[in-house]
PDB file of N, CA and C in Angstrom:
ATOM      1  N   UNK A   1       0.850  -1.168   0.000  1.00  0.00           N
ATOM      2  CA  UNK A   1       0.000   0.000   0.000  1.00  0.00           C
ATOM      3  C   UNK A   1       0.896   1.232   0.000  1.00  0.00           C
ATOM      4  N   UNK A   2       0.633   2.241  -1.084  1.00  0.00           N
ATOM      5  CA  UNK A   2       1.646   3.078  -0.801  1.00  0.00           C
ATOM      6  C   UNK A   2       0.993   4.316  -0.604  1.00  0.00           C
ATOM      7  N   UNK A   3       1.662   5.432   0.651  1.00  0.00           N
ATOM      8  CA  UNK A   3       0.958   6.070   1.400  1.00  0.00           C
ATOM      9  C   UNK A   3       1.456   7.591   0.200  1.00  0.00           C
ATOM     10  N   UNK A   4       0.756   8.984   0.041  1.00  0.00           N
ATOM     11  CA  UNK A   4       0.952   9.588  -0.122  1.00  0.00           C
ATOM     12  C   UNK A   4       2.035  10.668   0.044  1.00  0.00           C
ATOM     13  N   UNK A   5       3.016  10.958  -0.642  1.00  0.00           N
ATOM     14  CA  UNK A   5       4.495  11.815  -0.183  1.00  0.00           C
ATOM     15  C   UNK A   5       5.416  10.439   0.166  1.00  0.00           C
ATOM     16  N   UNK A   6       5.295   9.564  -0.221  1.00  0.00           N
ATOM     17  CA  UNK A   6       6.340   8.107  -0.132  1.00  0.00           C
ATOM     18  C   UNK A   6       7.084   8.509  -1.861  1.00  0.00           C
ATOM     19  N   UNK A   7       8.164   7.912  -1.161  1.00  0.00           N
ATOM     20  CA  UNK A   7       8.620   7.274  -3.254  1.00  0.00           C
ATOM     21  C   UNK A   7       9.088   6.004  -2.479  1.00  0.00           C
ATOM     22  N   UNK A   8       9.274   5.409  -3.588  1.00  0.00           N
ATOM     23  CA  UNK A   8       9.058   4.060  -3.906  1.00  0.00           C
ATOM     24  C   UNK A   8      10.625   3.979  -3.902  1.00  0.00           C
ATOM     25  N   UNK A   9      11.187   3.084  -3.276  1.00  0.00           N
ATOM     26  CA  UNK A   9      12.613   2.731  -3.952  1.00  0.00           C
ATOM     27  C   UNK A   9      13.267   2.098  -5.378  1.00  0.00           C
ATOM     28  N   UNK A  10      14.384   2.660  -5.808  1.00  0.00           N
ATOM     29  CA  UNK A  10      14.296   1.796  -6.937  1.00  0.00           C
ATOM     30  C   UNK A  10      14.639   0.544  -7.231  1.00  0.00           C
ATOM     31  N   UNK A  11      14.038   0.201  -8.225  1.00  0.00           N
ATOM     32  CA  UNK A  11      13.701  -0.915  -8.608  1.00  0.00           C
ATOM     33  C   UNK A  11      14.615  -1.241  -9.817  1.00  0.00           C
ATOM     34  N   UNK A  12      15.278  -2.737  -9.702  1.00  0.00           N
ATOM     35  CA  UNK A  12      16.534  -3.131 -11.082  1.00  0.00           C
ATOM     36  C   UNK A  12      15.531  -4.253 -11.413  1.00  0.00           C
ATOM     37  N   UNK A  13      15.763  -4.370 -12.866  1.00  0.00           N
ATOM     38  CA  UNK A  13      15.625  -5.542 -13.764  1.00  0.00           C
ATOM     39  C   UNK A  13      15.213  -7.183 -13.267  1.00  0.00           C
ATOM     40  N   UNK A  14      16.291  -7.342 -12.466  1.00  0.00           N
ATOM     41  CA  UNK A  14      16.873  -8.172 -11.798  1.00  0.00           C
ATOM     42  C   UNK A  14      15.307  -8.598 -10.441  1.00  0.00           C
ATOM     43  N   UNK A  15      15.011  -7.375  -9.731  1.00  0.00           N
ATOM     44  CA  UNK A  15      14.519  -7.865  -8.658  1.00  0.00           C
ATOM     45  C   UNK A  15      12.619  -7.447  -9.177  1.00  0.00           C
ATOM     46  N   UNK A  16      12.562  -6.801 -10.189  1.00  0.00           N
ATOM     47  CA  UNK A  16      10.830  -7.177 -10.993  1.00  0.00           C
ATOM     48  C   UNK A  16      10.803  -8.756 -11.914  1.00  0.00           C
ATOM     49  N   UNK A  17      11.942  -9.244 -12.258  1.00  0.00           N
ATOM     50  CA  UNK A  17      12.379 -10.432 -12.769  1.00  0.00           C
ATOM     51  C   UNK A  17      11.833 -11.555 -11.305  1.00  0.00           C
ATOM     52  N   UNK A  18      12.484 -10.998 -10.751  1.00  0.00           N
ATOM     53  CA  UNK A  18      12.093 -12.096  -9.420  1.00  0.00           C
ATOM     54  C   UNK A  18      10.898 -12.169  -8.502  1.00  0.00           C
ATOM     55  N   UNK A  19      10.250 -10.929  -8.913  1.00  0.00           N
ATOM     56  CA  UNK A  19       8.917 -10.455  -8.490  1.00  0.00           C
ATOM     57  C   UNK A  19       7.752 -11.281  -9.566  1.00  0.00           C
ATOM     58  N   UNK A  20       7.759 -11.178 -10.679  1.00  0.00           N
ATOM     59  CA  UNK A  20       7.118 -11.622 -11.351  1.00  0.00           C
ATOM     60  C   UNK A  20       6.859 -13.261 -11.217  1.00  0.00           C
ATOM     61  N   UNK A  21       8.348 -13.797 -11.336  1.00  0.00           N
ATOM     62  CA  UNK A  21       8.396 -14.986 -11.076  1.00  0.00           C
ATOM     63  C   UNK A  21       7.851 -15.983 -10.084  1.00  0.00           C
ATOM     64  N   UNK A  22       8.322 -15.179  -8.754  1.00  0.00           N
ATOM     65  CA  UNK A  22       7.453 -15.440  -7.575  1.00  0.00           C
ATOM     66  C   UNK A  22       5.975 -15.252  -8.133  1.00  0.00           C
ATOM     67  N   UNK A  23       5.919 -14.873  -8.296  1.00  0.00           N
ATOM     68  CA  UNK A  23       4.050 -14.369  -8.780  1.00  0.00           C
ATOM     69  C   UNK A  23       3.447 -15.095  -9.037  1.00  0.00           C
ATOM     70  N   UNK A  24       3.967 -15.945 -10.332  1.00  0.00           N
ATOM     71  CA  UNK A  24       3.900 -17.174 -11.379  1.00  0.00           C
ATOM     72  C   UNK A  24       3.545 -18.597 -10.564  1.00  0.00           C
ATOM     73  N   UNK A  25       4.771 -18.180  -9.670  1.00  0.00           N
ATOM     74  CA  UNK A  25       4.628 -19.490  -8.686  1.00  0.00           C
ATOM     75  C   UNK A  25       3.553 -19.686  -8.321  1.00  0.00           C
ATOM     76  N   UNK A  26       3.480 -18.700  -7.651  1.00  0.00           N
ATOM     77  CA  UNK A  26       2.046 -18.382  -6.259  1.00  0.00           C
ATOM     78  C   UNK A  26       0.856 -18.512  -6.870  1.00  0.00           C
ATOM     79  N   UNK A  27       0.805 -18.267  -8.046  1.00  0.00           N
ATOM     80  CA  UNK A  27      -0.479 -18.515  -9.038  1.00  0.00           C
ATOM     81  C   UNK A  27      -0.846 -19.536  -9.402  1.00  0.00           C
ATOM     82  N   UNK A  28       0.032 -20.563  -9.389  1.00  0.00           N
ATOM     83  CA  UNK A  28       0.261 -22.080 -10.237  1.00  0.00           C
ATOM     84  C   UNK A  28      -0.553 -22.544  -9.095  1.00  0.00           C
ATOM     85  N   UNK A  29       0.224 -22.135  -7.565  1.00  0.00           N
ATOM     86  CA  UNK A  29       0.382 -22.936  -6.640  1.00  0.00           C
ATOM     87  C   UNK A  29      -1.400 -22.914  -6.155  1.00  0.00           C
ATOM     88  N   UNK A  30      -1.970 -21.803  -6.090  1.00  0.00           N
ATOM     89  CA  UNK A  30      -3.158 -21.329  -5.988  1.00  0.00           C
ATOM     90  C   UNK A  30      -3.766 -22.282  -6.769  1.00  0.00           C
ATOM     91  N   UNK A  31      -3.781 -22.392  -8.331  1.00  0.00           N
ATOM     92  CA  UNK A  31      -4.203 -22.906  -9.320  1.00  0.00           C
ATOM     93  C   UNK A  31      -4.828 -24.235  -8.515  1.00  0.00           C
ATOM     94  N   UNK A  32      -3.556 -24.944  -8.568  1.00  0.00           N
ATOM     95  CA  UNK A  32      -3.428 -26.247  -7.911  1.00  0.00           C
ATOM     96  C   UNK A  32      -3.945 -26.539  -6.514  1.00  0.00           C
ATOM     97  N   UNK A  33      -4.004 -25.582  -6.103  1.00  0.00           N
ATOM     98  CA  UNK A  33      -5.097 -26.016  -4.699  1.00  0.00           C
ATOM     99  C   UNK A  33      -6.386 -26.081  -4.872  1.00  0.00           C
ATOM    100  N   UNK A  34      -6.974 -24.701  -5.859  1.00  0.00           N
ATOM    101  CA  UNK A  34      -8.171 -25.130  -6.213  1.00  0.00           C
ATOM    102  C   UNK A  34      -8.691 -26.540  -6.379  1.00  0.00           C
ATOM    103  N   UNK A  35      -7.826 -26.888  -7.757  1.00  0.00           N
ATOM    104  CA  UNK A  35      -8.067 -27.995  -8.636  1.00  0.00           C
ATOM    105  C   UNK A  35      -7.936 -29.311  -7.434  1.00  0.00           C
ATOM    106  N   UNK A  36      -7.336 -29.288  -6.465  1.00  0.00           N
ATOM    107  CA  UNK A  36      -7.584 -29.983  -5.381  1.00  0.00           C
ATOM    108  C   UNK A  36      -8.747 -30.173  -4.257  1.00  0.00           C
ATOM    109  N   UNK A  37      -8.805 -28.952  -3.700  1.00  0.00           N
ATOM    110  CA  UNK A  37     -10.476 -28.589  -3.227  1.00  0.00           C
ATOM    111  C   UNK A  37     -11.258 -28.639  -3.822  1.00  0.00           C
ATOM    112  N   UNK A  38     -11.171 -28.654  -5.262  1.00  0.00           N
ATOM    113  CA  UNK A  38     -12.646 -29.486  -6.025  1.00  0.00           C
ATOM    114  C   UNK A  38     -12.940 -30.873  -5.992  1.00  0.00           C
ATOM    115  N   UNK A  39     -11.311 -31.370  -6.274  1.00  0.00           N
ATOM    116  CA  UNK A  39     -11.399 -32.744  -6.261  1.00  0.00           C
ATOM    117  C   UNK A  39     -12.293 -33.312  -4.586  1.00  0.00           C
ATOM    118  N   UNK A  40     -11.156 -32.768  -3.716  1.00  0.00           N
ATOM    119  CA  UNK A  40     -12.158 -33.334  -2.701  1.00  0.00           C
ATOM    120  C   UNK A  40     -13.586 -33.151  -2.281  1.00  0.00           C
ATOM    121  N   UNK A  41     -14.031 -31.915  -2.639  1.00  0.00           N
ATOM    122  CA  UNK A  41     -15.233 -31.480  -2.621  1.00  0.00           C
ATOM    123  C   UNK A  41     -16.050 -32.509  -3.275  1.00  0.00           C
ATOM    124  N   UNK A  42     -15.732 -33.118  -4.543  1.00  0.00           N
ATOM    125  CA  UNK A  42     -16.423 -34.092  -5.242  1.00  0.00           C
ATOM    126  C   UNK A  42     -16.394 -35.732  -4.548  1.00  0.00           C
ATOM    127  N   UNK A  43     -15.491 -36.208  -4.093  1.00  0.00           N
ATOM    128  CA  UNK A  43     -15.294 -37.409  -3.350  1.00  0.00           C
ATOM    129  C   UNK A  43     -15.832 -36.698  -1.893  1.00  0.00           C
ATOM    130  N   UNK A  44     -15.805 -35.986  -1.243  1.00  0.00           N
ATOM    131  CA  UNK A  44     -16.931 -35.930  -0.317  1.00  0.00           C
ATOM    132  C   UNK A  44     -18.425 -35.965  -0.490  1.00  0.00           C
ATOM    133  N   UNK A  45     -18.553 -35.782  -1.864  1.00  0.00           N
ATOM    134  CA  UNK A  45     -20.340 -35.758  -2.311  1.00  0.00           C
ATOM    135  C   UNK A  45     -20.336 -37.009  -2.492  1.00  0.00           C
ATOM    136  N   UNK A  46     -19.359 -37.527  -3.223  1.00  0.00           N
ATOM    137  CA  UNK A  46     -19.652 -38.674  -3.343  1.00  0.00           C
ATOM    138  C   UNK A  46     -19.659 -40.095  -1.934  1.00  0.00           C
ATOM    139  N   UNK A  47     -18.794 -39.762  -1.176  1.00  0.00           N
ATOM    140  CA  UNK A  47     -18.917 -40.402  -0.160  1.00  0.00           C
ATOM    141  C   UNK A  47     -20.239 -40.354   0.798  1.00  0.00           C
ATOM    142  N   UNK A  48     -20.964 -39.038   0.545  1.00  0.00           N
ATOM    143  CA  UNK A  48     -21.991 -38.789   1.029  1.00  0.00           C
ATOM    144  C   UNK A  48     -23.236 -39.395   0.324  1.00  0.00           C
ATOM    145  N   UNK A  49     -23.507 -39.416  -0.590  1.00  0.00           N
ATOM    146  CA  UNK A  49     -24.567 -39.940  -1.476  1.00  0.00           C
ATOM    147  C   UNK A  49     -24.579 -41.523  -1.283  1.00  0.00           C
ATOM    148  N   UNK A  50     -22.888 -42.023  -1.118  1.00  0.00           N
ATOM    149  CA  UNK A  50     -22.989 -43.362  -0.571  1.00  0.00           C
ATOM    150  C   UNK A  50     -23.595 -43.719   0.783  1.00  0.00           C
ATOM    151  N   UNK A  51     -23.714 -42.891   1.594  1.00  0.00           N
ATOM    152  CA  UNK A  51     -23.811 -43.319   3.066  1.00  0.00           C
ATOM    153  C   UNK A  51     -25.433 -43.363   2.470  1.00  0.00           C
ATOM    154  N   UNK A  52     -25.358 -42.148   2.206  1.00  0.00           N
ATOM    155  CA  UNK A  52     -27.273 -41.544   2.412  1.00  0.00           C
ATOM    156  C   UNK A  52     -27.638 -42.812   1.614  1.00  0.00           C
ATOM    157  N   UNK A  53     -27.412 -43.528   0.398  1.00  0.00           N
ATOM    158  CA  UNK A  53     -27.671 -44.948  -0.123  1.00  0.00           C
ATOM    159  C   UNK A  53     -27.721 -46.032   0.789  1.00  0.00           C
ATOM    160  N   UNK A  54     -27.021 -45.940   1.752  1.00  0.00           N
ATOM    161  CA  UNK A  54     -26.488 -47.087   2.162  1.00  0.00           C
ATOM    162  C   UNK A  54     -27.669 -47.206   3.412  1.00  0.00           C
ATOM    163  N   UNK A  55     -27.736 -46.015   4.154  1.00  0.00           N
ATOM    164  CA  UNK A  55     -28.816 -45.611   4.921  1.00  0.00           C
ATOM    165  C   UNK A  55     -30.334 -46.376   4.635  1.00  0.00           C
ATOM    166  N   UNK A  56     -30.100 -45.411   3.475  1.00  0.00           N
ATOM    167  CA  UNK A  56     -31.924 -45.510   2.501  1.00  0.00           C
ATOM    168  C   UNK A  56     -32.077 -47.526   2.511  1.00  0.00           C
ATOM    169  N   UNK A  57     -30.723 -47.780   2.220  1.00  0.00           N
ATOM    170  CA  UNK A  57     -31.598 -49.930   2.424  1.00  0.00           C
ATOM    171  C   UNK A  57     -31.274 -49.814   3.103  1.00  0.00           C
ATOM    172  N   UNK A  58     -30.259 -49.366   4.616  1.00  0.00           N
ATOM    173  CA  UNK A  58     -30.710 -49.601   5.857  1.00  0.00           C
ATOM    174  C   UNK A  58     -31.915 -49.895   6.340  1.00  0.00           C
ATOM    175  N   UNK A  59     -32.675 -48.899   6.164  1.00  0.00           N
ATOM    176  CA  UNK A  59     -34.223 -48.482   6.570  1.00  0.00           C
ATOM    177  C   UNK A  59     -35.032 -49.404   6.504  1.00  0.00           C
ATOM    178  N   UNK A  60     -34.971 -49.628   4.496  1.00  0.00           N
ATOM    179  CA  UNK A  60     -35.807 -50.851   3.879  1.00  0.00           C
ATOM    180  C   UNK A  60     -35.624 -51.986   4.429  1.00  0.00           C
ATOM    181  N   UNK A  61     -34.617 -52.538   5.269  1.00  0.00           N
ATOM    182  CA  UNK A  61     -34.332 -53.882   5.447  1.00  0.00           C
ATOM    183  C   UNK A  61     -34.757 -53.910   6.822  1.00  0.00           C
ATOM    184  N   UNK A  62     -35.266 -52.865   7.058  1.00  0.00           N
ATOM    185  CA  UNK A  62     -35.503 -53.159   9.037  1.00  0.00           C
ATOM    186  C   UNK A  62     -37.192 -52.749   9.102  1.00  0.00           C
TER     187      UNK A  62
END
């Protein structure tokens, strides 16, 4: 956050190179968690739909 009457220090090639990069990472890495919390999100529905099945002939059989 940069406050008003600040300057900014300067900045080389070198360390927006490494800024970016990091960035890249952190984005992938994000990416990939999603794509993980969906996955489980889906095998928890699915584990759930099994019980609630499993339940439902519970019932029927008693």
């Amino acid at each position: 956050m940069a406050f008003w009457g600040t300057r900014r220090p300067p900045h080389n090639s070198i360390d927006l190179a490494d800024a970016s990069a990091r960035m890249k990472s952190a984005a992938v890495s994000l990416r990939l968690t999603v794509v993980k919390a969906r996955q489980a999100t889906s095998v928890a529905e699915r584990f759930g739909d099994r019980v609630e099945t499993q339940v439902v002939k519970n019932q029927g059989a008693a």
